[in-house]
Protein backbone atom coordinates (compact mmCIF):
# COMPACT_ATOMS: atom_id res chain seq x y z
CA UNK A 1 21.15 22.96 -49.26
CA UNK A 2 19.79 23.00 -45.74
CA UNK A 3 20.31 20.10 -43.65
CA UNK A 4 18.17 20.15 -40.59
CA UNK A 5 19.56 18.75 -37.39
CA UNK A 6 19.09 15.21 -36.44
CA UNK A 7 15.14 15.15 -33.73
CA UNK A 8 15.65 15.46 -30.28
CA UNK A 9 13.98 14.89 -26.57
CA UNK A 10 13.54 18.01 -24.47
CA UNK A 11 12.27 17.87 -20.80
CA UNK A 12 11.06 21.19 -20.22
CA UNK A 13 9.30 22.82 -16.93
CA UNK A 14 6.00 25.17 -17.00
CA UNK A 15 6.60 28.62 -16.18
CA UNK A 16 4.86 31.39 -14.43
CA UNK A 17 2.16 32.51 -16.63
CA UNK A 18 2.65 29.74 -19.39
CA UNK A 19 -0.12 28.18 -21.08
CA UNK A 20 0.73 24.69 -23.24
CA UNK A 21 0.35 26.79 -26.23
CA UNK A 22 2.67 29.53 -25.04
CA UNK A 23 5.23 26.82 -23.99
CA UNK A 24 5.15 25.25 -27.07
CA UNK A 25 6.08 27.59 -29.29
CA UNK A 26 8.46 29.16 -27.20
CA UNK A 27 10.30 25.61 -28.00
CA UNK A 28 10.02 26.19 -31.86
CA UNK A 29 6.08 24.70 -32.59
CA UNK A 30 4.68 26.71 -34.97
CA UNK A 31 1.16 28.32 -33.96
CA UNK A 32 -1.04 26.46 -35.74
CA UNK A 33 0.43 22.68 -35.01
CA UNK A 34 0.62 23.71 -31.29
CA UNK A 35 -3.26 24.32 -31.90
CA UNK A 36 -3.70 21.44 -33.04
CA UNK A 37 -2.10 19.75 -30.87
CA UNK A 38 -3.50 21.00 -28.04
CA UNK A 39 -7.73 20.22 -29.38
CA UNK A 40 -6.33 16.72 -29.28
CA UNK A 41 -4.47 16.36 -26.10
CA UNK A 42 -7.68 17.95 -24.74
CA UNK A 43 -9.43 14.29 -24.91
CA UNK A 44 -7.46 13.56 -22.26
CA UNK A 45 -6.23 16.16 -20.54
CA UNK A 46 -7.19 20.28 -19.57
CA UNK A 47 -4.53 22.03 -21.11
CA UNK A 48 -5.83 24.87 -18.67
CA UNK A 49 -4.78 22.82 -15.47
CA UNK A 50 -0.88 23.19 -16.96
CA UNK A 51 0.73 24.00 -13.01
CA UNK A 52 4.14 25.86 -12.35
CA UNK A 53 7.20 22.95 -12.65
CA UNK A 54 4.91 20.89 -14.21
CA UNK A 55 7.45 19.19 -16.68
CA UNK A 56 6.73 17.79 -20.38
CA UNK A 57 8.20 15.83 -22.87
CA UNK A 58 8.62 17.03 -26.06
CA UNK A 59 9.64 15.25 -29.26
CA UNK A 60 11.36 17.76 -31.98
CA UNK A 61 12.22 17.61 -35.19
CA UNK A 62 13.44 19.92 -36.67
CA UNK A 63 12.40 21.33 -40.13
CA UNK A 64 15.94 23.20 -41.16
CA UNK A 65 18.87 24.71 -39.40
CA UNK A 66 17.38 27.98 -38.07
CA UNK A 67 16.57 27.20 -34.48
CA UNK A 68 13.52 27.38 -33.10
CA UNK A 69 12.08 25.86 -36.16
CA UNK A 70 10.89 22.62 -35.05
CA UNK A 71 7.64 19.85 -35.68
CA UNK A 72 6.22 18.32 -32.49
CA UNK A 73 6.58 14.62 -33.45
CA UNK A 74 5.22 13.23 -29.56
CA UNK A 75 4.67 14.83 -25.97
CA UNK A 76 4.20 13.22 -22.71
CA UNK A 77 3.26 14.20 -19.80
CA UNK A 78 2.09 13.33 -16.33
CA UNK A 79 -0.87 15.37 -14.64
CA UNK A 80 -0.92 13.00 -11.64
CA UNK A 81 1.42 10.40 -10.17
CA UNK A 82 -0.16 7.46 -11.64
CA UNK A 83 -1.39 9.15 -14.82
CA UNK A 84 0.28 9.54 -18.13
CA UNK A 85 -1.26 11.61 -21.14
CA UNK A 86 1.06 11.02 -24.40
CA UNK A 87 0.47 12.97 -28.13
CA UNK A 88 1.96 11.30 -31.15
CA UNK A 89 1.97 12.33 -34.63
CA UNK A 90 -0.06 10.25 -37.46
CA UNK A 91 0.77 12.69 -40.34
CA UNK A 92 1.59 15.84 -41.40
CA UNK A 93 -1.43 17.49 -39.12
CA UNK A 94 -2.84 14.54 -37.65
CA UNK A 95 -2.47 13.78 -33.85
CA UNK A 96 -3.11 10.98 -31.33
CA UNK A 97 -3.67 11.16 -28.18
CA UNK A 98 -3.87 8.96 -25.76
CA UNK A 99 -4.01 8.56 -21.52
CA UNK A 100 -2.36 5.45 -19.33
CA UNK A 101 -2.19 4.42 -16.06
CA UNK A 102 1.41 4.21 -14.55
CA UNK A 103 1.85 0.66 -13.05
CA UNK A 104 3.01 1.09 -9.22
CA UNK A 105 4.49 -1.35 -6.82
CA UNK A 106 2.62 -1.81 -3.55
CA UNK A 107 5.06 -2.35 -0.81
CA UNK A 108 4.71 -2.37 2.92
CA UNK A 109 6.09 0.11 5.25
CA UNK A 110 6.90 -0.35 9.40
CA UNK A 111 8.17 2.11 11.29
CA UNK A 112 7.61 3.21 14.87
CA UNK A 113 9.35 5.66 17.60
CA UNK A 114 9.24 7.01 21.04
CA UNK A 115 7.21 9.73 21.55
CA UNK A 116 8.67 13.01 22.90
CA UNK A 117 6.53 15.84 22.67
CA UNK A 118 3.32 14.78 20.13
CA UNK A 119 2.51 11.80 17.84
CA UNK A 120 2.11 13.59 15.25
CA UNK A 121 5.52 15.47 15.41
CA UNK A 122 7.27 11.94 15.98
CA UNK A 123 5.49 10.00 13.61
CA UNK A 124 6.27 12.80 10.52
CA UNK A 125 10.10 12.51 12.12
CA UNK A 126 9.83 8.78 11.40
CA UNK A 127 8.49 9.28 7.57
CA UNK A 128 4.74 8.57 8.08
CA UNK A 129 2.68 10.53 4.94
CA UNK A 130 0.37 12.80 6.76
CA UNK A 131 -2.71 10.88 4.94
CA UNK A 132 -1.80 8.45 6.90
CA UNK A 133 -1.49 9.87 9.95
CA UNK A 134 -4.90 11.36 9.78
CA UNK A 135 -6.26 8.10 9.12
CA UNK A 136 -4.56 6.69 11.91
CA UNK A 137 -5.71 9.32 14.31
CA UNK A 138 -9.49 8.81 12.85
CA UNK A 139 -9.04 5.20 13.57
CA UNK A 140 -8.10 5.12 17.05
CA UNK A 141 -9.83 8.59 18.09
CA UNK A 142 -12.78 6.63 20.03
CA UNK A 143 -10.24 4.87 22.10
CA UNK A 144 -7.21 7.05 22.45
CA UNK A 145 -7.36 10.77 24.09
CA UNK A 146 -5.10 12.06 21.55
CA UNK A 147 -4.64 15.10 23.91
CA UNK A 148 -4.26 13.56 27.26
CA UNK A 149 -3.91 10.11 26.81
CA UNK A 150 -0.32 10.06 25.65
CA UNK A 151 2.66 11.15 27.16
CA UNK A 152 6.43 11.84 26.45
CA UNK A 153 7.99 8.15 25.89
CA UNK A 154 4.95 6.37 24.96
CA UNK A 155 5.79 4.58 21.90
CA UNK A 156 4.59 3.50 18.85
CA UNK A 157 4.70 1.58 15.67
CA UNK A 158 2.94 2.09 12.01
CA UNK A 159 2.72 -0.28 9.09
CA UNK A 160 1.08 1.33 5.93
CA UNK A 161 1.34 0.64 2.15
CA UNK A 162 3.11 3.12 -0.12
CA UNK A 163 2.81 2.81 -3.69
CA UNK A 164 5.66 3.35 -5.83
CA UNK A 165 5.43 4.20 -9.88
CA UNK A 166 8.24 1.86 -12.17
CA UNK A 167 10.66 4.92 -12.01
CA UNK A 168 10.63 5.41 -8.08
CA UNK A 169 8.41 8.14 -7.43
């Protein structure tokens, strides 16, 4: 008698040249699930915009002791920071799939600094997102000479809104 191993989580990272199909069987899904699969996750999500390190969940189970012999029970993944795409299994070769927005935290940022060569070189120093520093620039660009009008020790002081996703990012 063959007892299969208990299922199992596996994080796993894109590779150079991997397509979701390709990665999927390379972690035991046979062919023709990973197919599968894959038609439904395309609802929600363009299997060909898979990037290098883009990680992915995958739910295993196992169908006997041989490795690399395994049913894809659920997959997440996240194809932007406040995006989620998750597959689940119905039945033996039905899929759901299904897309969520990741709740974020707004929270207020302040920071400022003394300028010693540029703005833009002490601002980044200080932890100011480039977006925002662009829009900053924009902003005051009618009434500050970005090029002349400041000079080493001029100071300065930010407050912008980051959002943070429930684990941190």
């Amino acid at each position: 008698i063959d007892f299969p191993p208990p299922k199992f989580t596996k994080t796993v990272k894109a590779k150079k040249g991997d397509t979701l199909s390709a990665l999927l069987t390379r972690e035991g899904v046979s062919s023709p699930e990973a197919h599968q699969a894959i038609k439904v996750l395309s609802k929600y999500y363009n299997p060909k915009r898979l990037q290098l390190g883009q990680e992915l969940t995958l739910y295993l189970a196992p169908q006997t002791s041989v490795s690399g012999d395994n049913r894809l029970t659920a997959l997440t993944l996240r194809p932007g920071t406040f995006t989620e795409v998750s597959l689940k299994r119905l039945g033996a070769e039905r899929f759901e799939a299904e897309k969520r927005k990741i709740a974020v935290d707004r929270r207020l940022v302040r920071t400022g600094g003394t300028i010693s060569s540029s703005l833009y070189i002490a601002a980044r120093n200080t932890g100011v997102p480039a977006p925002v520093l662009m829009d900053l620039i924009r902003i005051y660009s009618w009434d500050v000479d970005f090029q002349r009008g400041i000079r080493p020790g001029d100071k300065f002081e930010i407050l912008f809104e980051k959002l943070f996703t429930e684990d941190g990012e």
